[in-house]
N, C-alpha and C. Protein backbone atom coordinates (compact mmCIF):
# COMPACT_ATOMS: atom_id res chain seq x y z
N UNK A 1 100.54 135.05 159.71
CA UNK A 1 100.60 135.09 161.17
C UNK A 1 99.30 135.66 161.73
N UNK A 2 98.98 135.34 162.86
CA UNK A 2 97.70 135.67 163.91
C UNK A 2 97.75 137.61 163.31
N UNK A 3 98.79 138.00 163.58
CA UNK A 3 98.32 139.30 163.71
C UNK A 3 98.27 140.05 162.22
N UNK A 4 98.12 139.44 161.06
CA UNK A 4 97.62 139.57 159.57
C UNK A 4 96.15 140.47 159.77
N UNK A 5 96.38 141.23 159.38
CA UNK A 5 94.78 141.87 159.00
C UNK A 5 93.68 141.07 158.24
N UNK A 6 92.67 141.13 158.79
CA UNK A 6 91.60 140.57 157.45
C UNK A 6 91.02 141.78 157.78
N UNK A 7 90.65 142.48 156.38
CA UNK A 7 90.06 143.26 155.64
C UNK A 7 88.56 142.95 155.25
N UNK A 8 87.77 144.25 155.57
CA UNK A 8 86.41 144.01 155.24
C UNK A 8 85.37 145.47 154.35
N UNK A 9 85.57 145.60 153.47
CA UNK A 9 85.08 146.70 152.69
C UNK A 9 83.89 146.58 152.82
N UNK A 10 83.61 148.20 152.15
CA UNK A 10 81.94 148.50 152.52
C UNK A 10 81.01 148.04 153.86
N UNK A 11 81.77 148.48 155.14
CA UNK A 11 81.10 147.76 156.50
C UNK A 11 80.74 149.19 156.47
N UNK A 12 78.87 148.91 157.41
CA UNK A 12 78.55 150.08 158.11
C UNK A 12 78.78 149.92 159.82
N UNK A 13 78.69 151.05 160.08
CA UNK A 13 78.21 151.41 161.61
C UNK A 13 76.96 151.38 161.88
N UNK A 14 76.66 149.98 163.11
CA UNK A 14 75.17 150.83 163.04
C UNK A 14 74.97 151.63 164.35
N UNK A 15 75.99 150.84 165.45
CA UNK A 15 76.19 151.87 166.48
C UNK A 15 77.37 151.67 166.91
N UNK A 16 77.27 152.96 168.15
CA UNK A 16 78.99 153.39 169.16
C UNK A 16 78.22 153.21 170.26
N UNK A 17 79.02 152.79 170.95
CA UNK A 17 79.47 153.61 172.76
C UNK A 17 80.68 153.78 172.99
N UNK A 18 80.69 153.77 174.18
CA UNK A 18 81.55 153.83 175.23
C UNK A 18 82.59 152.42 174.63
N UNK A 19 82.07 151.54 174.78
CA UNK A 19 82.78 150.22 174.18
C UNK A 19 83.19 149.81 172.75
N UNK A 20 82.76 150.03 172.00
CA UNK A 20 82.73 149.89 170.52
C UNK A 20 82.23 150.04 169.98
N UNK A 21 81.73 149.33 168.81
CA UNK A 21 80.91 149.81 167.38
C UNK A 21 80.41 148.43 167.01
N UNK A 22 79.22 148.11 166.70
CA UNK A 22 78.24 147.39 166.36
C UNK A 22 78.32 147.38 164.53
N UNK A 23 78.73 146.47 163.87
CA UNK A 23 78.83 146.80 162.82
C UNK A 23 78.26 145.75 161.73
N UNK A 24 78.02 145.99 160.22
CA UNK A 24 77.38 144.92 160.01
C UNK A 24 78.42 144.89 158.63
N UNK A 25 78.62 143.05 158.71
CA UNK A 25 80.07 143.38 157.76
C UNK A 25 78.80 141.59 156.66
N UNK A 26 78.75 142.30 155.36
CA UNK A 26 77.72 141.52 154.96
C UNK A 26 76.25 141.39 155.30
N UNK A 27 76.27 140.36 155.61
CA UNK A 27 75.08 139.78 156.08
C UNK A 27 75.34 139.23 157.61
N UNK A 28 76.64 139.96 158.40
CA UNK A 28 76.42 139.12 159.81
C UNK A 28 76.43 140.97 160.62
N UNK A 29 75.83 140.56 161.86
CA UNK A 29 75.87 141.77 162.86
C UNK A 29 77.36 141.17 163.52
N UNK A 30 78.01 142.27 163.64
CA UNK A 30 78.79 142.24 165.04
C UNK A 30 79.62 143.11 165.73
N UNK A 31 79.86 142.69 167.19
CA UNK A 31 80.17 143.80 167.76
C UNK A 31 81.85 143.64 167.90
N UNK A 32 82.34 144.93 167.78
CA UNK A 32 83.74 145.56 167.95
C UNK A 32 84.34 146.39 168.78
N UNK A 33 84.82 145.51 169.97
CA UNK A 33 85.47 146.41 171.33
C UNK A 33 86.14 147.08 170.29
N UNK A 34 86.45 148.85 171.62
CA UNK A 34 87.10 149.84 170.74
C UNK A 34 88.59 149.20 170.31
N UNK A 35 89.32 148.11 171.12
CA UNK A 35 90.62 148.68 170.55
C UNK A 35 90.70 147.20 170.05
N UNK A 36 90.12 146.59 169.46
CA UNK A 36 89.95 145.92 168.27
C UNK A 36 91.05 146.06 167.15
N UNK A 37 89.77 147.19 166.30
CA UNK A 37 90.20 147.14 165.10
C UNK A 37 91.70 148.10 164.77
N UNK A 38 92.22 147.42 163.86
CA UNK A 38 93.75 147.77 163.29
C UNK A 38 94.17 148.93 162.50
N UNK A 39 95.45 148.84 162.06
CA UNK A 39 95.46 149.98 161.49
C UNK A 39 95.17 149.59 160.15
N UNK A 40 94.57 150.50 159.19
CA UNK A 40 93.88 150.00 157.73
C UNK A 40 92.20 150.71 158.37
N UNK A 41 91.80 150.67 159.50
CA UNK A 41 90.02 151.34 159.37
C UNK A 41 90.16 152.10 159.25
N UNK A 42 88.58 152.37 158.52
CA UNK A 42 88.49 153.60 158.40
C UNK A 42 86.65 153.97 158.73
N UNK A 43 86.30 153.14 159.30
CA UNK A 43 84.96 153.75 160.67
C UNK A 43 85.15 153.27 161.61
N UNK A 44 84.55 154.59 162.13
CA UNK A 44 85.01 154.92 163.52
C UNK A 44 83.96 155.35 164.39
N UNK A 45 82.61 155.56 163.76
CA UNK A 45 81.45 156.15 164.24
C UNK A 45 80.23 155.67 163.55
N UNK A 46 79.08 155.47 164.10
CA UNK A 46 77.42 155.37 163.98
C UNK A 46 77.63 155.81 162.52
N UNK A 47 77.28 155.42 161.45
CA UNK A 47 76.81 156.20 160.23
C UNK A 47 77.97 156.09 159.13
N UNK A 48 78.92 155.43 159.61
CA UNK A 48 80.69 155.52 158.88
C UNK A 48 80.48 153.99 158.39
N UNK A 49 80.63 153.95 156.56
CA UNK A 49 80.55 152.97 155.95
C UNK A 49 82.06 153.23 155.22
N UNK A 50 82.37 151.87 155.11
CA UNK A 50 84.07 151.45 154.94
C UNK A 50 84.83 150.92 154.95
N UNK A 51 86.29 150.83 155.27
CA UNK A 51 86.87 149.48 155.73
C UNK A 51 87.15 149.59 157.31
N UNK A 52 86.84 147.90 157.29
CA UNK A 52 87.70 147.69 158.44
C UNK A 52 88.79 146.27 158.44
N UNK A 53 89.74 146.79 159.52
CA UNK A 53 90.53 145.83 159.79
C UNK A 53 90.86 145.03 160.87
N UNK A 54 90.99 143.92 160.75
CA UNK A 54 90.73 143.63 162.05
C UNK A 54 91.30 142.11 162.30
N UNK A 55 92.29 141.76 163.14
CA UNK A 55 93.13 141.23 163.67
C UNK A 55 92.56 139.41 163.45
N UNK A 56 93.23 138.94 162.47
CA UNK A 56 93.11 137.41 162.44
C UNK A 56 92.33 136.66 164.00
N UNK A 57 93.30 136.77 165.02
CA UNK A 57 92.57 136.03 165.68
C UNK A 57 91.60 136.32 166.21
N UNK A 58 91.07 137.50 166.29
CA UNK A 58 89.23 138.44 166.32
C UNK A 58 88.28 137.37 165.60
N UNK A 59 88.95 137.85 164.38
CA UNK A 59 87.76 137.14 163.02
C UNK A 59 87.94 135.77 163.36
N UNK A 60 89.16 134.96 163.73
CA UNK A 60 88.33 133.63 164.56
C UNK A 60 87.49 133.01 165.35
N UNK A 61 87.89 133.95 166.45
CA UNK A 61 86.95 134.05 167.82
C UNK A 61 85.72 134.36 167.50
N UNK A 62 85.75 135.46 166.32
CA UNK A 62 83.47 135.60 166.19
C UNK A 62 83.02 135.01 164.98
N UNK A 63 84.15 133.77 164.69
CA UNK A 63 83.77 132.88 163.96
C UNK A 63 83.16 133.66 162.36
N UNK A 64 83.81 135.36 161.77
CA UNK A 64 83.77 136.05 160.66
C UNK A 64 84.16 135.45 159.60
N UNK A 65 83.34 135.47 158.21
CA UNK A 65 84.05 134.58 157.30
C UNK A 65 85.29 135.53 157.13
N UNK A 66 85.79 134.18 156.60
CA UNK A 66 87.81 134.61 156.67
C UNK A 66 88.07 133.38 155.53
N UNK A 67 88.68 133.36 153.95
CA UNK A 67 88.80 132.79 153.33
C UNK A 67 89.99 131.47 153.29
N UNK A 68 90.87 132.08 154.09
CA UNK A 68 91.86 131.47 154.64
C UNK A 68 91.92 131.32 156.52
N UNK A 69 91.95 130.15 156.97
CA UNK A 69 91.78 129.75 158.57
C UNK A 69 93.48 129.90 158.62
N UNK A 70 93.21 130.28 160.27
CA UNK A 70 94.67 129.88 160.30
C UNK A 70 95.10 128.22 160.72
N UNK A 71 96.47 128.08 160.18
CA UNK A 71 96.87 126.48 160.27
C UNK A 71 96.64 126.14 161.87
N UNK A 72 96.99 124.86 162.46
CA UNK A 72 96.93 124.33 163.89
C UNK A 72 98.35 124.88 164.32
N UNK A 73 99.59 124.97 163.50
CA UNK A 73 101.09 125.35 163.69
C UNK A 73 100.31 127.06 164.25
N UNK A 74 99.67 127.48 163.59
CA UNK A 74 99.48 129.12 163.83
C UNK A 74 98.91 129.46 164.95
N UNK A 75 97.77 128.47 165.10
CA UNK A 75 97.25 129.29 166.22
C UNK A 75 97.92 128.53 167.31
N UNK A 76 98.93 127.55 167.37
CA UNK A 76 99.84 127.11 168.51
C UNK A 76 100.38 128.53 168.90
N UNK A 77 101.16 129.03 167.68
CA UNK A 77 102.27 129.63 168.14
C UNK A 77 101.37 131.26 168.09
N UNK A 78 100.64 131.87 167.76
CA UNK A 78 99.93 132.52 168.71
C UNK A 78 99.04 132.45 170.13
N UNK A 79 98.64 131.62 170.60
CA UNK A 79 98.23 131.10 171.52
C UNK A 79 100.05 131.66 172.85
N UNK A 80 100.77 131.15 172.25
CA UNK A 80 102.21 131.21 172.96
C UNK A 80 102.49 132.73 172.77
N UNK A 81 102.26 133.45 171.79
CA UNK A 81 102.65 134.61 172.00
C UNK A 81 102.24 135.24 172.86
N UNK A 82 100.55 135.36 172.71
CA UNK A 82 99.89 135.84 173.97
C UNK A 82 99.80 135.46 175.51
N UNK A 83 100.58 134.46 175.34
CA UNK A 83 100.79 134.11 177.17
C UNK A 83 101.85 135.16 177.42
N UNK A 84 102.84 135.08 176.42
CA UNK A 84 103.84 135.94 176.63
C UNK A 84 103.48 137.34 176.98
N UNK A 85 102.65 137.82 176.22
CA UNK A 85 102.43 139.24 175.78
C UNK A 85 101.54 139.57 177.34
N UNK A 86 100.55 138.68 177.83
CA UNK A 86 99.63 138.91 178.54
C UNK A 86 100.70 138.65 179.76
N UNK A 87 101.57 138.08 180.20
CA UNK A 87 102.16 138.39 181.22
C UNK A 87 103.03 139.20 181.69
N UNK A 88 103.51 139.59 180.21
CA UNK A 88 104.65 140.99 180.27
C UNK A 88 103.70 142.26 180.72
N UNK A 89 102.34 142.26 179.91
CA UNK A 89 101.28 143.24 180.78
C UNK A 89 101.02 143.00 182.06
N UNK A 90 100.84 141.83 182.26
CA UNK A 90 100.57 142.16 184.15
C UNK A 90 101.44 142.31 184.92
N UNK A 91 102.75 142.17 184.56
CA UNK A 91 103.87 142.50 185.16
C UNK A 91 104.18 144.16 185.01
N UNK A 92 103.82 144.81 183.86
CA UNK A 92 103.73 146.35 183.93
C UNK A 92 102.63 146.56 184.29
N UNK A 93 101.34 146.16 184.42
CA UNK A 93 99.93 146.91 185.04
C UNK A 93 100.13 146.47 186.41
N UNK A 94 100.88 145.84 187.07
CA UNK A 94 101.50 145.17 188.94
C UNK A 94 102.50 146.87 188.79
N UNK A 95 103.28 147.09 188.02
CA UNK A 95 104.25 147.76 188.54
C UNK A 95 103.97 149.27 188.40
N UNK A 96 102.84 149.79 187.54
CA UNK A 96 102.12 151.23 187.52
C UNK A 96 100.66 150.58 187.48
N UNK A 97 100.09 150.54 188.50
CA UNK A 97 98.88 150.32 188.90
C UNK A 97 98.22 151.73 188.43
N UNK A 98 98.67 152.77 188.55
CA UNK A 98 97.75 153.89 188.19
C UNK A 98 98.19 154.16 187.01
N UNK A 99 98.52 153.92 186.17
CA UNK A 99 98.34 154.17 185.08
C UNK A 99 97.28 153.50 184.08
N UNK A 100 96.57 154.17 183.43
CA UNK A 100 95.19 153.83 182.67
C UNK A 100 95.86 152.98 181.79
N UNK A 101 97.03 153.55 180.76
CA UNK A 101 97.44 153.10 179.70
C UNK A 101 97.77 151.27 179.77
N UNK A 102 98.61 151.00 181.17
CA UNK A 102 99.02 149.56 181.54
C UNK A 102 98.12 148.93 181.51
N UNK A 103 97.05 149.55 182.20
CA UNK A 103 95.76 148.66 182.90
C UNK A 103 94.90 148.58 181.12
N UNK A 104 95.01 149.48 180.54
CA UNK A 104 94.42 149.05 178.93
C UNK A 104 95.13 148.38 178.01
N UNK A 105 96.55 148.55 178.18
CA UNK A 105 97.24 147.14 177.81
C UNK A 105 96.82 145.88 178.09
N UNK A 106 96.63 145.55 179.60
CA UNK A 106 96.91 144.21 180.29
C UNK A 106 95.42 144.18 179.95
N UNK A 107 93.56 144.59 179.61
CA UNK A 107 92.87 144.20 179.67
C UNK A 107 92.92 143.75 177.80
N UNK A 108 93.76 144.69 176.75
CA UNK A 108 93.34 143.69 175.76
C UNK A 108 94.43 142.50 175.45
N UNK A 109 95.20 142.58 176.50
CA UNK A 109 95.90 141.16 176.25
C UNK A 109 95.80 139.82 177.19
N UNK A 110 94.77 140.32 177.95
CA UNK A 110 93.90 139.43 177.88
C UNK A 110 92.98 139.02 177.19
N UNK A 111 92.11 139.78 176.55
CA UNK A 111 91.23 139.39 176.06
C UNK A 111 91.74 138.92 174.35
N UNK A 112 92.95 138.93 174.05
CA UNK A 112 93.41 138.30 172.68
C UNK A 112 94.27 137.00 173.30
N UNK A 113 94.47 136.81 174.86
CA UNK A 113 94.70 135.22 175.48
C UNK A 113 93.45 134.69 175.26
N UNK A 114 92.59 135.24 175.60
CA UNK A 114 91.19 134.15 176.15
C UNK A 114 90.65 133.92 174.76
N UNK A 115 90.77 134.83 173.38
CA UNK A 115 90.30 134.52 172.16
C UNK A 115 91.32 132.82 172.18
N UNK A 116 92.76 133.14 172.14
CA UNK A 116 93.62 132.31 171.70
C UNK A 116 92.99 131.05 172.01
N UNK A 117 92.74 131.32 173.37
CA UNK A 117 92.20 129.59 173.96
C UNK A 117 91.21 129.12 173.40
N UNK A 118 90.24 129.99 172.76
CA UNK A 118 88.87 129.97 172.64
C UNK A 118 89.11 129.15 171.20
N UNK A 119 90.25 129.71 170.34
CA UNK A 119 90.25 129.27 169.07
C UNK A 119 91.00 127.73 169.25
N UNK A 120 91.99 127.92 170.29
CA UNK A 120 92.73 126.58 170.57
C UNK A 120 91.86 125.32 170.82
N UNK A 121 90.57 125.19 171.58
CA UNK A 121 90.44 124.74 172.23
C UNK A 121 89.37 124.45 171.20
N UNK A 122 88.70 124.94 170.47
CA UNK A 122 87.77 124.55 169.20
C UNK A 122 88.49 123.82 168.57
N UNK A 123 89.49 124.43 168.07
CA UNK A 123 90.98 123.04 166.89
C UNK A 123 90.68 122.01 167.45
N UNK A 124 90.69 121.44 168.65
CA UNK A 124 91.09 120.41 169.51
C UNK A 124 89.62 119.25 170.19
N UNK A 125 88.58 119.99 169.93
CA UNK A 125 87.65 119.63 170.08
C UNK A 125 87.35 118.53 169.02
N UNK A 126 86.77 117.03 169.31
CA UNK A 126 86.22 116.22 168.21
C UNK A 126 85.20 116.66 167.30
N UNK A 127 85.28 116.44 166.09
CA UNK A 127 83.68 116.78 165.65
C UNK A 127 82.77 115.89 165.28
């Protein structure tokens, strides 16, 4: 399923902010909003070499080698989860507007909709 970990040993940090961690997993650079990565990491900071984990449909979206793709059945039915998921958040970030926590819900479920499409919409593309 979409939300399977892929696992990546021996990754460094090469940087943090405010937003994430810049990391280099092999031979590719890339960057990692903070609430990304899953449970299984273990860097978390500039200088932290290790594992990380990090959410199937991520490693699609930045196009990370991943030995196994997910099927067209998979990323249908994730694609559908996250409509779900992303509207049950805006329906709680509409109903506690001040709360940080809703409003950081509803921004990463969006942003694991807009991966979905991103991966959907590549499947679907001619080559």
């Amino acid at each position: 399923m979409p939300e399977t970990a892929v696992i990546y040993d021996d990754v460094e940090v090469l940087d943090q902010d405010a937003l994430g961690l810049t990391c280099q997993i092999g031979k590719v650079r890339v960057f990692i909003g903070k609430y990304v990565p899953i449970e299984g990491t273990t860097v978390y900071r500039k200088g932290d070499r290790g594992r990380l984990a990090l959410p199937r449909w991520f490693v699609e979206q930045q196009q990370l080698p991943l030995r196994v793709h997910m099927s067209d059945q998979q990323v249908e039915e994730w694609a559908a989860k996250a409509e779900r998921r992303a509207a049950t958040a805006r329906e709680t970030a509409d109903a506690h507007a001040d709360d940080a926590g809703a409003q950081d819900a509803l921004e990463r479920a969006r942003a694991e909709l807009n991966a979905a499409f991103l991966v959907r919409g590549r499947r679907r593309q001619p080559d």
